[in-house]
C-alpha atoms as a PDB file:
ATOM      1  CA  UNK A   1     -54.036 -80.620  23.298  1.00  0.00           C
ATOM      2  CA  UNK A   2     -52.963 -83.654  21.042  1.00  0.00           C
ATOM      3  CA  UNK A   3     -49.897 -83.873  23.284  1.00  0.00           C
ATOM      4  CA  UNK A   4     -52.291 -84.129  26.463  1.00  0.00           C
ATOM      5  CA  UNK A   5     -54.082 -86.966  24.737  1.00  0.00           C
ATOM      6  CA  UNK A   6     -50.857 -88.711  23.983  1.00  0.00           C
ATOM      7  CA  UNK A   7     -49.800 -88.606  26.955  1.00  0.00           C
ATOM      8  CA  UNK A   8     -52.651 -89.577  29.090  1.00  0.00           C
ATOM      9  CA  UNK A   9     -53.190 -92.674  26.152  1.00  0.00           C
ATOM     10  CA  UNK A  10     -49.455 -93.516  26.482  1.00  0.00           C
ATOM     11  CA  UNK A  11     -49.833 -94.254  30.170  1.00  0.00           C
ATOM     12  CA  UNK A  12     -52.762 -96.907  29.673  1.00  0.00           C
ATOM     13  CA  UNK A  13     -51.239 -98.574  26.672  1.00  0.00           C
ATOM     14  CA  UNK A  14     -47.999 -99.054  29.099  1.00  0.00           C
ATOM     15  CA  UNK A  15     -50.327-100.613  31.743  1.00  0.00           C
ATOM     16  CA  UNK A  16     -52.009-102.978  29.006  1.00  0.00           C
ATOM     17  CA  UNK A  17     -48.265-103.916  27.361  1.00  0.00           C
ATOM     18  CA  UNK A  18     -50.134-103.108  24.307  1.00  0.00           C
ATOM     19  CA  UNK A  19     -46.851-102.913  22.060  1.00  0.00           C
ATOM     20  CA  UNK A  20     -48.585-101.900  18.884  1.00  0.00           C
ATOM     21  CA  UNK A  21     -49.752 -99.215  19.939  1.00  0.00           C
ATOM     22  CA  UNK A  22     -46.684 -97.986  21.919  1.00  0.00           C
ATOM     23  CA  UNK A  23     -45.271 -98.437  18.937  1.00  0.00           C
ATOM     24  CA  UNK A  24     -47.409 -95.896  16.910  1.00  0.00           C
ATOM     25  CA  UNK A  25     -47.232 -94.007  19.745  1.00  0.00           C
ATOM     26  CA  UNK A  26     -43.599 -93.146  19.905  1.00  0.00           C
ATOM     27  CA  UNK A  27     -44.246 -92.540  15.970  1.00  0.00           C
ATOM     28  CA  UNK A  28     -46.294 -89.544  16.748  1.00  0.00           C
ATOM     29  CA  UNK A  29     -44.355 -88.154  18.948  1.00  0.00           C
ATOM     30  CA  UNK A  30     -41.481 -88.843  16.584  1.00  0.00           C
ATOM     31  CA  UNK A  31     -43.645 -86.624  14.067  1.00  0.00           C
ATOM     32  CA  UNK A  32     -44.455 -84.188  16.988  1.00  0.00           C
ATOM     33  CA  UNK A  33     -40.217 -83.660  17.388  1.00  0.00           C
ATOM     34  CA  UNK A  34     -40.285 -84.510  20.384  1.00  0.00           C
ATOM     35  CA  UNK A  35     -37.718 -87.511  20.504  1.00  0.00           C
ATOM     36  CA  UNK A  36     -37.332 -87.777  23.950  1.00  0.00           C
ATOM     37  CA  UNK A  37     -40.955 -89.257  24.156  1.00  0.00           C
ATOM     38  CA  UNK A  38     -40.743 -90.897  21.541  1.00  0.00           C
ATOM     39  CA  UNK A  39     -37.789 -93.222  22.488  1.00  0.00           C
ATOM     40  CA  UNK A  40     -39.244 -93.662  25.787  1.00  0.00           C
ATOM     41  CA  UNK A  41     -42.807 -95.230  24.515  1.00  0.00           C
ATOM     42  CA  UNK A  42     -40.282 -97.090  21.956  1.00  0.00           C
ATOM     43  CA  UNK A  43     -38.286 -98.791  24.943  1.00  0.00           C
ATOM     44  CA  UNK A  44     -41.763-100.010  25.912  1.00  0.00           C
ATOM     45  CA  UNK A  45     -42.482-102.345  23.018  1.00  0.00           C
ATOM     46  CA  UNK A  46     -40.863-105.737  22.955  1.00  0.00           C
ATOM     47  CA  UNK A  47     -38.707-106.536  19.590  1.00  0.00           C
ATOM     48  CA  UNK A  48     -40.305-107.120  17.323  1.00  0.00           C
ATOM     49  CA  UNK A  49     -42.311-103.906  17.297  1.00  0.00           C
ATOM     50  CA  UNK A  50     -39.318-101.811  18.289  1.00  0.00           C
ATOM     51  CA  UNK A  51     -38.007-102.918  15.104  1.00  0.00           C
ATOM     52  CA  UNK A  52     -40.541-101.719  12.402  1.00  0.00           C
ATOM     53  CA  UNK A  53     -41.026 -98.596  14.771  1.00  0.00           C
ATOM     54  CA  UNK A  54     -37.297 -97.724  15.113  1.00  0.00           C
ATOM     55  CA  UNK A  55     -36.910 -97.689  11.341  1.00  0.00           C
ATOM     56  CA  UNK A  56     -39.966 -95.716  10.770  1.00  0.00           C
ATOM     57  CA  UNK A  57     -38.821 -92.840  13.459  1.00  0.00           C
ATOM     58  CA  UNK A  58     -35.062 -92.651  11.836  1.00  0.00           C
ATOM     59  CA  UNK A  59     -36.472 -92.474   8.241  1.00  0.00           C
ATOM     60  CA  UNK A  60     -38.376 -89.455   9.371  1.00  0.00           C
ATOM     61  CA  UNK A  61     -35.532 -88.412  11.274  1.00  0.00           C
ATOM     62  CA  UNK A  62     -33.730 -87.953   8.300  1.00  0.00           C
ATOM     63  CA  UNK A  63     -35.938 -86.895   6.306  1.00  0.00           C
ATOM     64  CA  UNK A  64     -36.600 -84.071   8.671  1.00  0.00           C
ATOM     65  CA  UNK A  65     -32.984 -83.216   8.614  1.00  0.00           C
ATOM     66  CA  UNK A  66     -32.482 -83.821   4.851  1.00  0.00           C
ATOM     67  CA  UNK A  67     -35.049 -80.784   4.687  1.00  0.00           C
ATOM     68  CA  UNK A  68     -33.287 -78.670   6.954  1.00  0.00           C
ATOM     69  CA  UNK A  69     -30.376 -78.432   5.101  1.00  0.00           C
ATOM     70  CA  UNK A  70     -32.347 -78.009   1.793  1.00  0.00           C
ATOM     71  CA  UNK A  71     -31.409 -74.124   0.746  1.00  0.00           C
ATOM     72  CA  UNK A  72     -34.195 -71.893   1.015  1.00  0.00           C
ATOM     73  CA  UNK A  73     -34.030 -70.866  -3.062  1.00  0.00           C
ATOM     74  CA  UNK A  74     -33.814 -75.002  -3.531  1.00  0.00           C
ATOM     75  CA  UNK A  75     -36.637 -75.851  -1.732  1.00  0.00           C
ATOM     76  CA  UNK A  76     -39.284 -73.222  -3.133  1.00  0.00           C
ATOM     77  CA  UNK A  77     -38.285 -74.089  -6.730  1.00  0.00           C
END
């Protein structure tokens, strides 16, 4: 359902240029893991935007990965 609402939300933001929000947008799908969206609503926002959000999407990137690789006996300690 959220992913519905994204969507159909993403769509008017593009139509408005409304780079803030494209912004946050490509965050949550970031957070969703689905990257492919996420880059596209990022190549939407002009620069200065795509900067903050860029950085924001790769720290949880690797965060997300940085947690994958935890150990299973590390991570429940």
């Amino acid at each position: 359902m959220r992913q519905f609402i994204l969507q159909d939300t993403l769509a008017f933001a593009e139509a408005a240029n409304a780079n803030e929000v494209l912004a946050e947008f490509s965050y949550q799908y970031a957070l969703n893991r689905t990257w492919g969206k996420a880059l596209h609503a990022l190549r939407r926002c002009d620069d200065s935007n795509k900067v903050l959000a860029l950085a924001k999407i790769l720290t949880l990137w690797s965060e997300q990965r940085a947690v994958s690789r935890t150990p299973r006996a590390v991570a429940s300690q």
